[in-house]
PDB file of N, CA and C in Angstrom:
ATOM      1  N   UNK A   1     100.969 131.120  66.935  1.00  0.00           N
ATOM      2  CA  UNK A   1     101.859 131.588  67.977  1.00  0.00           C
ATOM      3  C   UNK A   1     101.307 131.273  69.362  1.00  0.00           C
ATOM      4  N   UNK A   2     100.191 131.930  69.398  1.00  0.00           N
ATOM      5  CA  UNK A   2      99.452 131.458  70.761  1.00  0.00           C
ATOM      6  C   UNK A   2      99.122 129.749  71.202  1.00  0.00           C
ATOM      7  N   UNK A   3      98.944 128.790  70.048  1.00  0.00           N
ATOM      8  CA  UNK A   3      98.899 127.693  70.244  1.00  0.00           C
ATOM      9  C   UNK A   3     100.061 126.855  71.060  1.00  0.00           C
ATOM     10  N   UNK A   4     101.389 127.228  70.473  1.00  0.00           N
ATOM     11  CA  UNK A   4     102.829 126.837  70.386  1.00  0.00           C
ATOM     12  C   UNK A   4     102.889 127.358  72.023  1.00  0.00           C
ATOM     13  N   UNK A   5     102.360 128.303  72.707  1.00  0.00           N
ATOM     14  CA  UNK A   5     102.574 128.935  74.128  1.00  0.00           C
ATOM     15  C   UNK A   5     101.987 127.788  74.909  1.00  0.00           C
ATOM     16  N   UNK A   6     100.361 127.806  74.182  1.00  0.00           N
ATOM     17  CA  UNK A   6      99.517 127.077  74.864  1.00  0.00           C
ATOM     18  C   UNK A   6     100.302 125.452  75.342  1.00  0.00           C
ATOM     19  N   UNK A   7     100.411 125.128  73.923  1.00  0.00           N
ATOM     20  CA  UNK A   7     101.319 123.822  73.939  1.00  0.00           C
ATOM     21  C   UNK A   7     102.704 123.361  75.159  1.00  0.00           C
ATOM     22  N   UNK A   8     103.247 124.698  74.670  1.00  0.00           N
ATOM     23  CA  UNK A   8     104.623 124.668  75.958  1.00  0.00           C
ATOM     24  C   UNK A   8     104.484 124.210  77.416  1.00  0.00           C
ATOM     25  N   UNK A   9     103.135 125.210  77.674  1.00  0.00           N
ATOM     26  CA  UNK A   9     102.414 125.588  78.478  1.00  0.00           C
ATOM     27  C   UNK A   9     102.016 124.380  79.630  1.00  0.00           C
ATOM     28  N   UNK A  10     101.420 123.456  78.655  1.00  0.00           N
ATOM     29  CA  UNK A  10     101.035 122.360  78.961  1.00  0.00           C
ATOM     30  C   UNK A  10     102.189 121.223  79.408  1.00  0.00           C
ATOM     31  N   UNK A  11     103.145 121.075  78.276  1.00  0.00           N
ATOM     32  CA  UNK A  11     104.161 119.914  78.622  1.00  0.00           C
ATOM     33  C   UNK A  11     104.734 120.639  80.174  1.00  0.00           C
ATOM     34  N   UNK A  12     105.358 121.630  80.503  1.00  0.00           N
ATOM     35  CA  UNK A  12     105.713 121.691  81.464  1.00  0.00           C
ATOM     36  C   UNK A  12     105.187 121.755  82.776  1.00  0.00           C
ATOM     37  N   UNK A  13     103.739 121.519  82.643  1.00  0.00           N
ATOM     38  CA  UNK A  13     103.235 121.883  83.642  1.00  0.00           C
ATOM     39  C   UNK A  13     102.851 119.756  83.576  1.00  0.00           C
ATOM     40  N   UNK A  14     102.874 119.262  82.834  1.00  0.00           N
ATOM     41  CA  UNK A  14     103.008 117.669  82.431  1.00  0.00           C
ATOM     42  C   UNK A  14     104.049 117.383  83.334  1.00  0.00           C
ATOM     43  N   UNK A  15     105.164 118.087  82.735  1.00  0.00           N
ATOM     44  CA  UNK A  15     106.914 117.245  83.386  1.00  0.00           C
ATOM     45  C   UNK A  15     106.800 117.962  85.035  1.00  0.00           C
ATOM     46  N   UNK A  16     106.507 118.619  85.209  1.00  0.00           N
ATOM     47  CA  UNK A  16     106.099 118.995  86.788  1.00  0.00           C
ATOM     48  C   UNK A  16     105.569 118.445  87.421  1.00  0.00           C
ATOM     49  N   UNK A  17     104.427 118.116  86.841  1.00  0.00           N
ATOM     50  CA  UNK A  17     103.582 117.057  87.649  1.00  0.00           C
ATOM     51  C   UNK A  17     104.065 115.385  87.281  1.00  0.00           C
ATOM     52  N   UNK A  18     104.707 114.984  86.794  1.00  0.00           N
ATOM     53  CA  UNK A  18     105.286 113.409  87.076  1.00  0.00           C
ATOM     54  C   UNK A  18     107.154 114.220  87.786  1.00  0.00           C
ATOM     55  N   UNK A  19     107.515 115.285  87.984  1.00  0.00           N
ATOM     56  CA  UNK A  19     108.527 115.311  88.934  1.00  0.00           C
ATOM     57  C   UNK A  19     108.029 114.622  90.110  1.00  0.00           C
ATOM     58  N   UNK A  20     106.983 115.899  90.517  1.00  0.00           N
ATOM     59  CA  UNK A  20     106.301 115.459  91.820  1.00  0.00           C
ATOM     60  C   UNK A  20     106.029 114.315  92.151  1.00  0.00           C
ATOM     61  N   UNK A  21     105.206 113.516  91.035  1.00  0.00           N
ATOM     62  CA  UNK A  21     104.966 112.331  91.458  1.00  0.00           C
ATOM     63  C   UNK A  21     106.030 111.726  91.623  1.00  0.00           C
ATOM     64  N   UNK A  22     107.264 111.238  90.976  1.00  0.00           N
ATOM     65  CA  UNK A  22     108.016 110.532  91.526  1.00  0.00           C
ATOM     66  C   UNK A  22     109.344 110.616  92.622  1.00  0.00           C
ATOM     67  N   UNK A  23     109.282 112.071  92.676  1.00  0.00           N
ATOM     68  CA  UNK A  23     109.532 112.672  94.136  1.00  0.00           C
ATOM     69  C   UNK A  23     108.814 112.618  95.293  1.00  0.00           C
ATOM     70  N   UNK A  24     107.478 112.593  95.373  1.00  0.00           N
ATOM     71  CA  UNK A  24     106.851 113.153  96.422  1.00  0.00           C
ATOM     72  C   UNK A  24     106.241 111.585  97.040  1.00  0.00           C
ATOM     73  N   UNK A  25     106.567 110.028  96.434  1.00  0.00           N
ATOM     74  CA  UNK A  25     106.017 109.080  96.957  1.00  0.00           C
ATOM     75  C   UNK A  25     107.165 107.997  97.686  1.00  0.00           C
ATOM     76  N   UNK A  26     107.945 108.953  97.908  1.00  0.00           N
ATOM     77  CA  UNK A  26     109.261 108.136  98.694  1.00  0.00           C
ATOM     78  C   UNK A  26     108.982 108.071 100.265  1.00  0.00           C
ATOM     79  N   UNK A  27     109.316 106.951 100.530  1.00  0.00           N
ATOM     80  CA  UNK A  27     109.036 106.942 102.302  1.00  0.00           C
ATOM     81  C   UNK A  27     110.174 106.998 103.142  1.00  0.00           C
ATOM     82  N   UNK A  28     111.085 107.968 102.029  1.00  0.00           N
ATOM     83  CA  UNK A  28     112.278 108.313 102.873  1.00  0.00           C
ATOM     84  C   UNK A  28     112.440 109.882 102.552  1.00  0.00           C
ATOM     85  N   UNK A  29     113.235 110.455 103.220  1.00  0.00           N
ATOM     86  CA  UNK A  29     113.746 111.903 103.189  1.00  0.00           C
ATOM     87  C   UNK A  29     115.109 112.088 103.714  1.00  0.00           C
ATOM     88  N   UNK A  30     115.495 113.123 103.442  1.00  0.00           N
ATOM     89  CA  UNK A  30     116.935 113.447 103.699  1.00  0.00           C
ATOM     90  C   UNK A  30     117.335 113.642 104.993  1.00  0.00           C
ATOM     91  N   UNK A  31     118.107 112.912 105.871  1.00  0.00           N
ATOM     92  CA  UNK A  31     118.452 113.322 107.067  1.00  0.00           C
ATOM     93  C   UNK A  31     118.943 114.458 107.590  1.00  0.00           C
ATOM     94  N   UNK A  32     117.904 115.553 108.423  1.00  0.00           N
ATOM     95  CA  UNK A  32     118.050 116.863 108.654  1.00  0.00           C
ATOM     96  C   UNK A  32     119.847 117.047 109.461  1.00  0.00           C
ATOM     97  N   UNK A  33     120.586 116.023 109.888  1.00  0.00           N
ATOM     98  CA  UNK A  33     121.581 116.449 111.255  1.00  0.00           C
ATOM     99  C   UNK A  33     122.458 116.486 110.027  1.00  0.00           C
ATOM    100  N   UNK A  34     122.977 115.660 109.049  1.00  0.00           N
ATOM    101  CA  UNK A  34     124.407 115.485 108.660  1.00  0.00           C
ATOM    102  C   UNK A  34     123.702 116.067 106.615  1.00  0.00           C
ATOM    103  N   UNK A  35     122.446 116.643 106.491  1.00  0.00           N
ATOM    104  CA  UNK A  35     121.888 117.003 105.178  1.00  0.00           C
ATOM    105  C   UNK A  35     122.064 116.144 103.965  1.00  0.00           C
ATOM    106  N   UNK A  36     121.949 114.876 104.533  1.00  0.00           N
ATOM    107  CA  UNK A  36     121.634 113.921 103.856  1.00  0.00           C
ATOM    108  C   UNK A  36     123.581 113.241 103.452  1.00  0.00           C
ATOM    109  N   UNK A  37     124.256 113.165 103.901  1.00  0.00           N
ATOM    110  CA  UNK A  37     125.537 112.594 103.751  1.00  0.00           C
ATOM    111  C   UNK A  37     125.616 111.686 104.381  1.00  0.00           C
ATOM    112  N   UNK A  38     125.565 111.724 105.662  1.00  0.00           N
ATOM    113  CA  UNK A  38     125.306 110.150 106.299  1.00  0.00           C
ATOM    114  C   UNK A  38     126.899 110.005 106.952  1.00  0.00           C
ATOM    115  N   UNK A  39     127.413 111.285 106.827  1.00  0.00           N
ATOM    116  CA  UNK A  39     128.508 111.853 107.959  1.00  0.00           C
ATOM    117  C   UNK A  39     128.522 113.135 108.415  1.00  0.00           C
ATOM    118  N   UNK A  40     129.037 113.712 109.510  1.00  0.00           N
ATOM    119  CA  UNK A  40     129.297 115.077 109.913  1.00  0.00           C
ATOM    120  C   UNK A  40     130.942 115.098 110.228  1.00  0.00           C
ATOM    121  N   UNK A  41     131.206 116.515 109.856  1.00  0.00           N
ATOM    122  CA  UNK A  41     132.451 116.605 110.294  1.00  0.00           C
ATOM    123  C   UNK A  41     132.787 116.991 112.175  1.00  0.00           C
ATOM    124  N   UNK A  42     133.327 116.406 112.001  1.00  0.00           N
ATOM    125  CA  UNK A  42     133.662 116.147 113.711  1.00  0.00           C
ATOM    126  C   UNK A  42     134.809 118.170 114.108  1.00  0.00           C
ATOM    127  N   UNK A  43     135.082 118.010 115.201  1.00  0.00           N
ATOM    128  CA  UNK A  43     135.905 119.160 115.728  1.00  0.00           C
ATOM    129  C   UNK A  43     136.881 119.279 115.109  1.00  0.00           C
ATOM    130  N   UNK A  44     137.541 118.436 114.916  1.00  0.00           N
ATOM    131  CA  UNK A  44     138.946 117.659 114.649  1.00  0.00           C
ATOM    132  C   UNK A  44     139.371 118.045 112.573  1.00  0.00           C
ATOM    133  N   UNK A  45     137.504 117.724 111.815  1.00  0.00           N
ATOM    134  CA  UNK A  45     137.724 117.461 110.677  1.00  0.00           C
ATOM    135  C   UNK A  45     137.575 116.250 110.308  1.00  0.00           C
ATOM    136  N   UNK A  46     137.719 115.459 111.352  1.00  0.00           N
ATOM    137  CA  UNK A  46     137.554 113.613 110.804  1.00  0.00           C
ATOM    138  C   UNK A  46     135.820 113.827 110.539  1.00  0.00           C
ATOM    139  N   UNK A  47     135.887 112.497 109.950  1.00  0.00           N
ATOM    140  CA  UNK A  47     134.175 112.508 109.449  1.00  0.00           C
ATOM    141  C   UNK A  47     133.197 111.560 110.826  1.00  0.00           C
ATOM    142  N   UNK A  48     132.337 111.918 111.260  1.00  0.00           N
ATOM    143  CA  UNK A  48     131.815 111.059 112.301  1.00  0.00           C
ATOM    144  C   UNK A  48     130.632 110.926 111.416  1.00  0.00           C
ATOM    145  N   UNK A  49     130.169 108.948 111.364  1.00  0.00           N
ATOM    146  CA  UNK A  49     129.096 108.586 110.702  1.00  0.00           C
ATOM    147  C   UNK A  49     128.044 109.154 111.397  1.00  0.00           C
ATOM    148  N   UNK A  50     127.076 109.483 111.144  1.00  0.00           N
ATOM    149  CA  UNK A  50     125.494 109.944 111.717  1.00  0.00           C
ATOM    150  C   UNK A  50     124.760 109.127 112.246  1.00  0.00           C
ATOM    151  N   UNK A  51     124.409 109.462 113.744  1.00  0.00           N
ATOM    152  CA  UNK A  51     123.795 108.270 114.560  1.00  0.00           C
ATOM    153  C   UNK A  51     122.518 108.659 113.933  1.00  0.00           C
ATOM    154  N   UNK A  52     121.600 109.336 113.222  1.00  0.00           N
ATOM    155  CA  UNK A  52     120.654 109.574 113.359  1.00  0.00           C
ATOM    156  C   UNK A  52     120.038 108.340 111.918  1.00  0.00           C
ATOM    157  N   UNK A  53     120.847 108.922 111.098  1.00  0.00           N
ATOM    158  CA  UNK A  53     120.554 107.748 109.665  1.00  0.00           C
ATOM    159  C   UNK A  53     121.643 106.723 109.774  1.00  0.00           C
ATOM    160  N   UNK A  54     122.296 106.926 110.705  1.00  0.00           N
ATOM    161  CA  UNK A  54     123.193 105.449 110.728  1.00  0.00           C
ATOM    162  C   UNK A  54     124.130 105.505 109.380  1.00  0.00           C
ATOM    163  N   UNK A  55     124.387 106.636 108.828  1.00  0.00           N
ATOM    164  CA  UNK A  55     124.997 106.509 107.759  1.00  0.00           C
ATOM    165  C   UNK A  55     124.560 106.619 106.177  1.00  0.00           C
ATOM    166  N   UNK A  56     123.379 106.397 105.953  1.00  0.00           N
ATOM    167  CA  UNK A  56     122.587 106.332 104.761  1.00  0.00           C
ATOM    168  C   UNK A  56     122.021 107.568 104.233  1.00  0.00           C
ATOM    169  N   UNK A  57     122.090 108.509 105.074  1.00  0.00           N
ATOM    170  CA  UNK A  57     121.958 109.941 104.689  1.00  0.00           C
ATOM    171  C   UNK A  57     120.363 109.893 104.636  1.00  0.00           C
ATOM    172  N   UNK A  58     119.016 108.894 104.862  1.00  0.00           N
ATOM    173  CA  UNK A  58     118.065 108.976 104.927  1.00  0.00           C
ATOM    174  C   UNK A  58     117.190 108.638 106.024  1.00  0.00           C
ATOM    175  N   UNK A  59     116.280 108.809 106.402  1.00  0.00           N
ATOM    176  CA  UNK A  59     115.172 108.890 107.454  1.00  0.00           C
ATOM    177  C   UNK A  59     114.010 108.301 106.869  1.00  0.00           C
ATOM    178  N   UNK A  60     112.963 107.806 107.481  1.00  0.00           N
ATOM    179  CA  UNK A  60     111.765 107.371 107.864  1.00  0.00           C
ATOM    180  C   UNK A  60     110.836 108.805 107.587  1.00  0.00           C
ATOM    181  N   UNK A  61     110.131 109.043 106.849  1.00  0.00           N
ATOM    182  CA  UNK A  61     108.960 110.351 106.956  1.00  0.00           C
ATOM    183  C   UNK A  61     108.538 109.983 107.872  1.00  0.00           C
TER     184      UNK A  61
END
């Protein structure tokens, strides 16, 4: 019983650590103004593209 914990124990703390890794080595991030859409809604409701990512919903770290 205790092995089978131990075991669990381990893979997830495995699949956690290659999340991270292949999350955490991107040299991009989500653009904070439009939260990563790469539009904002304007006054109106129309969509205005994001000067900040130019549209791509991502940034430069």
């Amino acid at each position: 019983m205790i092995f089978r914990v131990v075991i669990i124990i381990i893979i997830l703390a495995l699949v956690y650590y290659l999340y991270r890794i292949m999350t955490g080595n991107s040299e991009y991030r989500k653009c904070q103004k439009c939260n990563g859409q790469g539009y904002w809604k304007a006054t109106r409701g129309e969509r205005d593209k994001c000067d900040i990512c130019k549209g791509s919903g991502k940034v430069l770290r």
